[in-house]
Protein backbone atom coordinates (compact mmCIF):
# COMPACT_ATOMS: atom_id res chain seq x y z
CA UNK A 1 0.21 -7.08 20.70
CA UNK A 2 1.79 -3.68 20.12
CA UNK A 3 5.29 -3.74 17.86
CA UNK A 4 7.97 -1.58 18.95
CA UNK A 5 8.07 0.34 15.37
CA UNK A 6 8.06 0.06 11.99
CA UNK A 7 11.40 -1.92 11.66
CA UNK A 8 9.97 -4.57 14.32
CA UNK A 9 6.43 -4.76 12.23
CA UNK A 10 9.11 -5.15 9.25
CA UNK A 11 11.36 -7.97 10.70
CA UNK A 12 8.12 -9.94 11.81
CA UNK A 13 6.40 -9.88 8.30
CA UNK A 14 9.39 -10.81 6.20
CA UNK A 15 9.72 -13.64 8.79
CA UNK A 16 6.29 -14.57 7.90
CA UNK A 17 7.16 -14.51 4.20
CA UNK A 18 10.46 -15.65 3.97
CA UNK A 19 9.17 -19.56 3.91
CA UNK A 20 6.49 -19.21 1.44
CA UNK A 21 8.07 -16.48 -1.13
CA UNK A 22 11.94 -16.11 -0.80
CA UNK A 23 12.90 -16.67 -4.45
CA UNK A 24 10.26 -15.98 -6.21
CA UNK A 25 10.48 -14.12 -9.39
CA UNK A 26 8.41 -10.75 -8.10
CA UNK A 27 8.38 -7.24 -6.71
CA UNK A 28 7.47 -6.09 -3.51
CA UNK A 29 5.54 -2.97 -3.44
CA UNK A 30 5.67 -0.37 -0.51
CA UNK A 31 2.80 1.90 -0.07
CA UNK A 32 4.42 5.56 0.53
CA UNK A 33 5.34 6.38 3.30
CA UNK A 34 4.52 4.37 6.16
CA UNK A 35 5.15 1.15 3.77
CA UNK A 36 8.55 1.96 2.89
CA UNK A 37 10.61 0.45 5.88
CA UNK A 38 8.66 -2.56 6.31
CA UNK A 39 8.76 -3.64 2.82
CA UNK A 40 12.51 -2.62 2.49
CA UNK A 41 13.14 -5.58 4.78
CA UNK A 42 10.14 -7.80 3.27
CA UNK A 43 12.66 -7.24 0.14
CA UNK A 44 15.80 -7.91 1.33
CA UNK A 45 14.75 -11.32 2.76
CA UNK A 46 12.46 -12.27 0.00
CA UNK A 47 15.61 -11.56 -2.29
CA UNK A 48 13.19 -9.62 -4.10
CA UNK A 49 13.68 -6.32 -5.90
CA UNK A 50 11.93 -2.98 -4.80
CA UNK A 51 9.21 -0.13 -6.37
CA UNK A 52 6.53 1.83 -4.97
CA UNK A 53 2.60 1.46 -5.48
CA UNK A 54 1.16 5.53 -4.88
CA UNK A 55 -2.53 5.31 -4.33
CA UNK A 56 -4.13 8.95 -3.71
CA UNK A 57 -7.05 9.26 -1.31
CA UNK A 58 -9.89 11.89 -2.46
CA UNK A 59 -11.82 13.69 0.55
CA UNK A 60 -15.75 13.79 0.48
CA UNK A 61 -16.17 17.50 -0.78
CA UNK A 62 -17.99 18.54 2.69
CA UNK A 63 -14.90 16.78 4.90
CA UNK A 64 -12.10 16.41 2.81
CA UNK A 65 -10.79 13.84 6.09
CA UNK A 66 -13.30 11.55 4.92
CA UNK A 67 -11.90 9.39 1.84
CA UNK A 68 -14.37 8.63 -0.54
CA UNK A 69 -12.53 7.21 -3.23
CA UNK A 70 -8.82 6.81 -4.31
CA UNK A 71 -6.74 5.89 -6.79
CA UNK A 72 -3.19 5.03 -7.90
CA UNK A 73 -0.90 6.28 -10.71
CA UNK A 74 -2.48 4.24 -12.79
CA UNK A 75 -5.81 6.03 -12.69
CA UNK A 76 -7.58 3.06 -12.06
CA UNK A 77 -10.15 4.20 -9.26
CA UNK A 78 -11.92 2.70 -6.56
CA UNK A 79 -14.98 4.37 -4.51
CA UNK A 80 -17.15 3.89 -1.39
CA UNK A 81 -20.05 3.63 -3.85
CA UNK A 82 -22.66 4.31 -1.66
CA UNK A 83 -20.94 7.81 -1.16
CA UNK A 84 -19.81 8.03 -5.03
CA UNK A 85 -23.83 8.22 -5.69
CA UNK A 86 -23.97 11.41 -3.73
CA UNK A 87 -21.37 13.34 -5.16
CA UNK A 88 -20.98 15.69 -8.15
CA UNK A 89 -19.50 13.61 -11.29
CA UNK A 90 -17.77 15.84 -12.98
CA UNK A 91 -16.30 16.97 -9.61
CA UNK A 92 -14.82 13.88 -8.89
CA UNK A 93 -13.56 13.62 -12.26
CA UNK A 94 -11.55 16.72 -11.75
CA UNK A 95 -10.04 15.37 -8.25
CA UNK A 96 -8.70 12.19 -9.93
CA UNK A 97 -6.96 14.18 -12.28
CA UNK A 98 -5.24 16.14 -9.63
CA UNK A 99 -4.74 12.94 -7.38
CA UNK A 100 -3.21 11.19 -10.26
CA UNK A 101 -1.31 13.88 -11.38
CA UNK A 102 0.15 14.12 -7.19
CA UNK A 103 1.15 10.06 -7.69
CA UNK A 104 3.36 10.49 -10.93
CA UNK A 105 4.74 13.89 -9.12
CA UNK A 106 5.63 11.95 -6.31
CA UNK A 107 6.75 8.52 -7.67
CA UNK A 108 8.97 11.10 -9.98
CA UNK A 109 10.22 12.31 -6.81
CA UNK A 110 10.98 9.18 -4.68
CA UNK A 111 12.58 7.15 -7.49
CA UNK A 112 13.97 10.03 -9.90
CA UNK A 113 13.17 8.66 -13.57
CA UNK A 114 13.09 5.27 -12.92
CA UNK A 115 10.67 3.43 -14.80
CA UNK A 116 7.91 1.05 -13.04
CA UNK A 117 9.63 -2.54 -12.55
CA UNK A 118 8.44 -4.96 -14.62
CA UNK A 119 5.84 -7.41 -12.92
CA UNK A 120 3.67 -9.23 -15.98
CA UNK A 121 3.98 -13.08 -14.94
CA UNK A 122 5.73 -12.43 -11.40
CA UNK A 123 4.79 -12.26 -8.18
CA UNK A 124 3.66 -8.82 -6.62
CA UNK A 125 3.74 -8.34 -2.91
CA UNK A 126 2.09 -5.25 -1.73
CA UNK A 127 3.43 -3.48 2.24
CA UNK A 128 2.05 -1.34 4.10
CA UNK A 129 2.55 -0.47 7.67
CA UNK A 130 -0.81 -0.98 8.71
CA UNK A 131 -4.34 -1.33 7.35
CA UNK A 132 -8.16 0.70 8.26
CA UNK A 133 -10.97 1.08 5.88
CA UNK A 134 -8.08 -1.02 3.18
CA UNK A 135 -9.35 2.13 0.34
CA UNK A 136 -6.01 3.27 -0.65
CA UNK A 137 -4.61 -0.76 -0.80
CA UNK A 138 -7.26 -2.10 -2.80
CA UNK A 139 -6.60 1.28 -5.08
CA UNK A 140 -3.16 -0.23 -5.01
CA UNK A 141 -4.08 -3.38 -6.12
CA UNK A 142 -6.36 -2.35 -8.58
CA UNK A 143 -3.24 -0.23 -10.08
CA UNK A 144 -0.82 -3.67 -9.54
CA UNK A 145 -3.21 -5.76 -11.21
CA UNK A 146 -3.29 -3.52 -14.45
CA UNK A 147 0.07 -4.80 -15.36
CA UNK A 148 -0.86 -8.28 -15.09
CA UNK A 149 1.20 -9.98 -12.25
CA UNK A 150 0.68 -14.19 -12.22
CA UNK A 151 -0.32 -13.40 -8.33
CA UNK A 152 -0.58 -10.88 -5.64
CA UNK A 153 0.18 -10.97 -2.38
CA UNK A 154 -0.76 -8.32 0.45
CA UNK A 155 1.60 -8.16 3.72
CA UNK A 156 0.54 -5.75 6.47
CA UNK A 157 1.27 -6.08 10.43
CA UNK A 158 -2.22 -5.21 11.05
CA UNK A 159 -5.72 -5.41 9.98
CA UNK A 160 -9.37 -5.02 10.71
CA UNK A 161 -11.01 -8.74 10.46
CA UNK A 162 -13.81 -7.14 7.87
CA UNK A 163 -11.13 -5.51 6.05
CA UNK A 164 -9.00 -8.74 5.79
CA UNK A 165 -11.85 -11.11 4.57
CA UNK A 166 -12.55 -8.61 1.86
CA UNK A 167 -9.20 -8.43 0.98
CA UNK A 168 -8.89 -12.10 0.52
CA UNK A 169 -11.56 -12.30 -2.23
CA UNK A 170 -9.36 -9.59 -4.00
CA UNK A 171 -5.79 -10.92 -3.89
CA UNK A 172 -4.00 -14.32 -4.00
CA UNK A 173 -3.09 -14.09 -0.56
CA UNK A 174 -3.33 -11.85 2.29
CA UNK A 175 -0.41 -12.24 5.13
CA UNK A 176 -1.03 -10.16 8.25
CA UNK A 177 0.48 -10.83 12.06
CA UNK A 178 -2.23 -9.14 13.65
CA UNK A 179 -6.35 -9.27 12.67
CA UNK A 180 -8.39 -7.70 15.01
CA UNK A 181 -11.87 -8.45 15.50
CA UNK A 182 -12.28 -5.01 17.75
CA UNK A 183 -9.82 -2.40 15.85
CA UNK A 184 -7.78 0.47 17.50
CA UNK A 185 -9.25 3.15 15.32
CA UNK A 186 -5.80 4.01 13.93
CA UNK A 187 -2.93 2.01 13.12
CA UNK A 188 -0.41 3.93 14.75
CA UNK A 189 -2.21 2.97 18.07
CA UNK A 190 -0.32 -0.50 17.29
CA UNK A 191 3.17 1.36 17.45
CA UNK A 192 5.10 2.57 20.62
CA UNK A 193 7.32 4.45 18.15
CA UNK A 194 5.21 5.49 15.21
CA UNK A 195 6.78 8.99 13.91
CA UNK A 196 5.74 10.53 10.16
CA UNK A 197 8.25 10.00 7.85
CA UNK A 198 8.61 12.91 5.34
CA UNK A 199 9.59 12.75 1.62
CA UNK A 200 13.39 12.53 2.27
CA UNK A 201 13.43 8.95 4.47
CA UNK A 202 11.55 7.32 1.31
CA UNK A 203 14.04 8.79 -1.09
CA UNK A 204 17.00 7.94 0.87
CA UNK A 205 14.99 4.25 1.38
CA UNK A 206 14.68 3.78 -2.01
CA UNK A 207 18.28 4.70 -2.73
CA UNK A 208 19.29 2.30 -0.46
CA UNK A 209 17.39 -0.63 -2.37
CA UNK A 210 19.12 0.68 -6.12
């Protein structure tokens, strides 16, 4: 199954959601920037207000490509331990100071002063427009479950099977259209139309939602 693009992906997972979640008290959480579209639409039918969760990858320090760790604004971080073992501490503290420091920059960016929505006792449902090794969205949920949400939820169009049963010992519930035993490699290879989105189409996103 391919979807056509990210609005498609969108329409099919807020279908998905609509029966089990529409009225809940809760937030739905896009992952910047690929997330953005699809959860605009999660939120709109879940009747559900908007914010962004802004996990950071860090790069091993011989391939920078290769995420080792990441974390959210939060600073809560999460590592490929077997790799954290192998790498300079003090080093990686200095990286998550500069990743966290690129999160607040950004989330200052995209939603210009607002303040994190409030999501103690509610329902948190996390978007993304596709899921891999699942570092950055478990960074994301580590950040998420900081402020003490009663449950979350992670929606994604498509996921590694590995990466889905590990998610569902981390979260309340884990919605996904697609879970592929034999994974593409990329999630974009699930897209006809998969273009980058740049800083301005979450901005003028996120105005859209208020």
């Amino acid at each position: 199954m391919i979807f056509r693009d990210r609005h498609d992906a969108g329409r099919q997972l807020a279908s998905l959601l609509e029966d089990r979640y529409c009225g809940e008290e809760g937030v739905v959480y896009a992952l910047p920037r690929g997330g953005v579209p699809l959860a605009a639409l999660v939120a709109k039918a879940l009747q559900m207000p908007m914010d962004l969760v802004i996990p950071r990858k860090i790069g091993h320090p011989n391939n920078p490509e290769y995420a080792i760790c990441a974390v959210a604004e939060g600073g809560e971080l999460l590592c490929n331990e077997s790799e954290r073992e192998y790498v300079d501490e003090s080093w990686l503290q200095r990286q998550v100071i500069e990743a966290v420091e690129e999160a607040r920059r950004r989330r200052e960016q995209y939603l210009v002063g607002r303040n994190p929505l409030p999501i103690r006792g509610k329902t948190a449902v996390v978007v993304d427009d596709g899921i891999a090794t699942g570092l950055t969205m478990r960074a994301a949920i580590c950040d998420i479950k900081s402020r003490c949400p009663a449950r979350i939820v992670v929606a994604i169009p498509v996921i590694p099977a590995d990466t889905y049963a590990m998610l569902q010992t981390e979260v309340d519930d884990v919605v996904a259209i697609l879970v592929e035993r034999t994974y593409l490699g990329a999630v974009g290879s699930y897209y006809l139309d998969f273009p980058q989105l740049d800083d301005r189409d979450v901005i003028e996103l996120m105005m859209e939602q208020g």
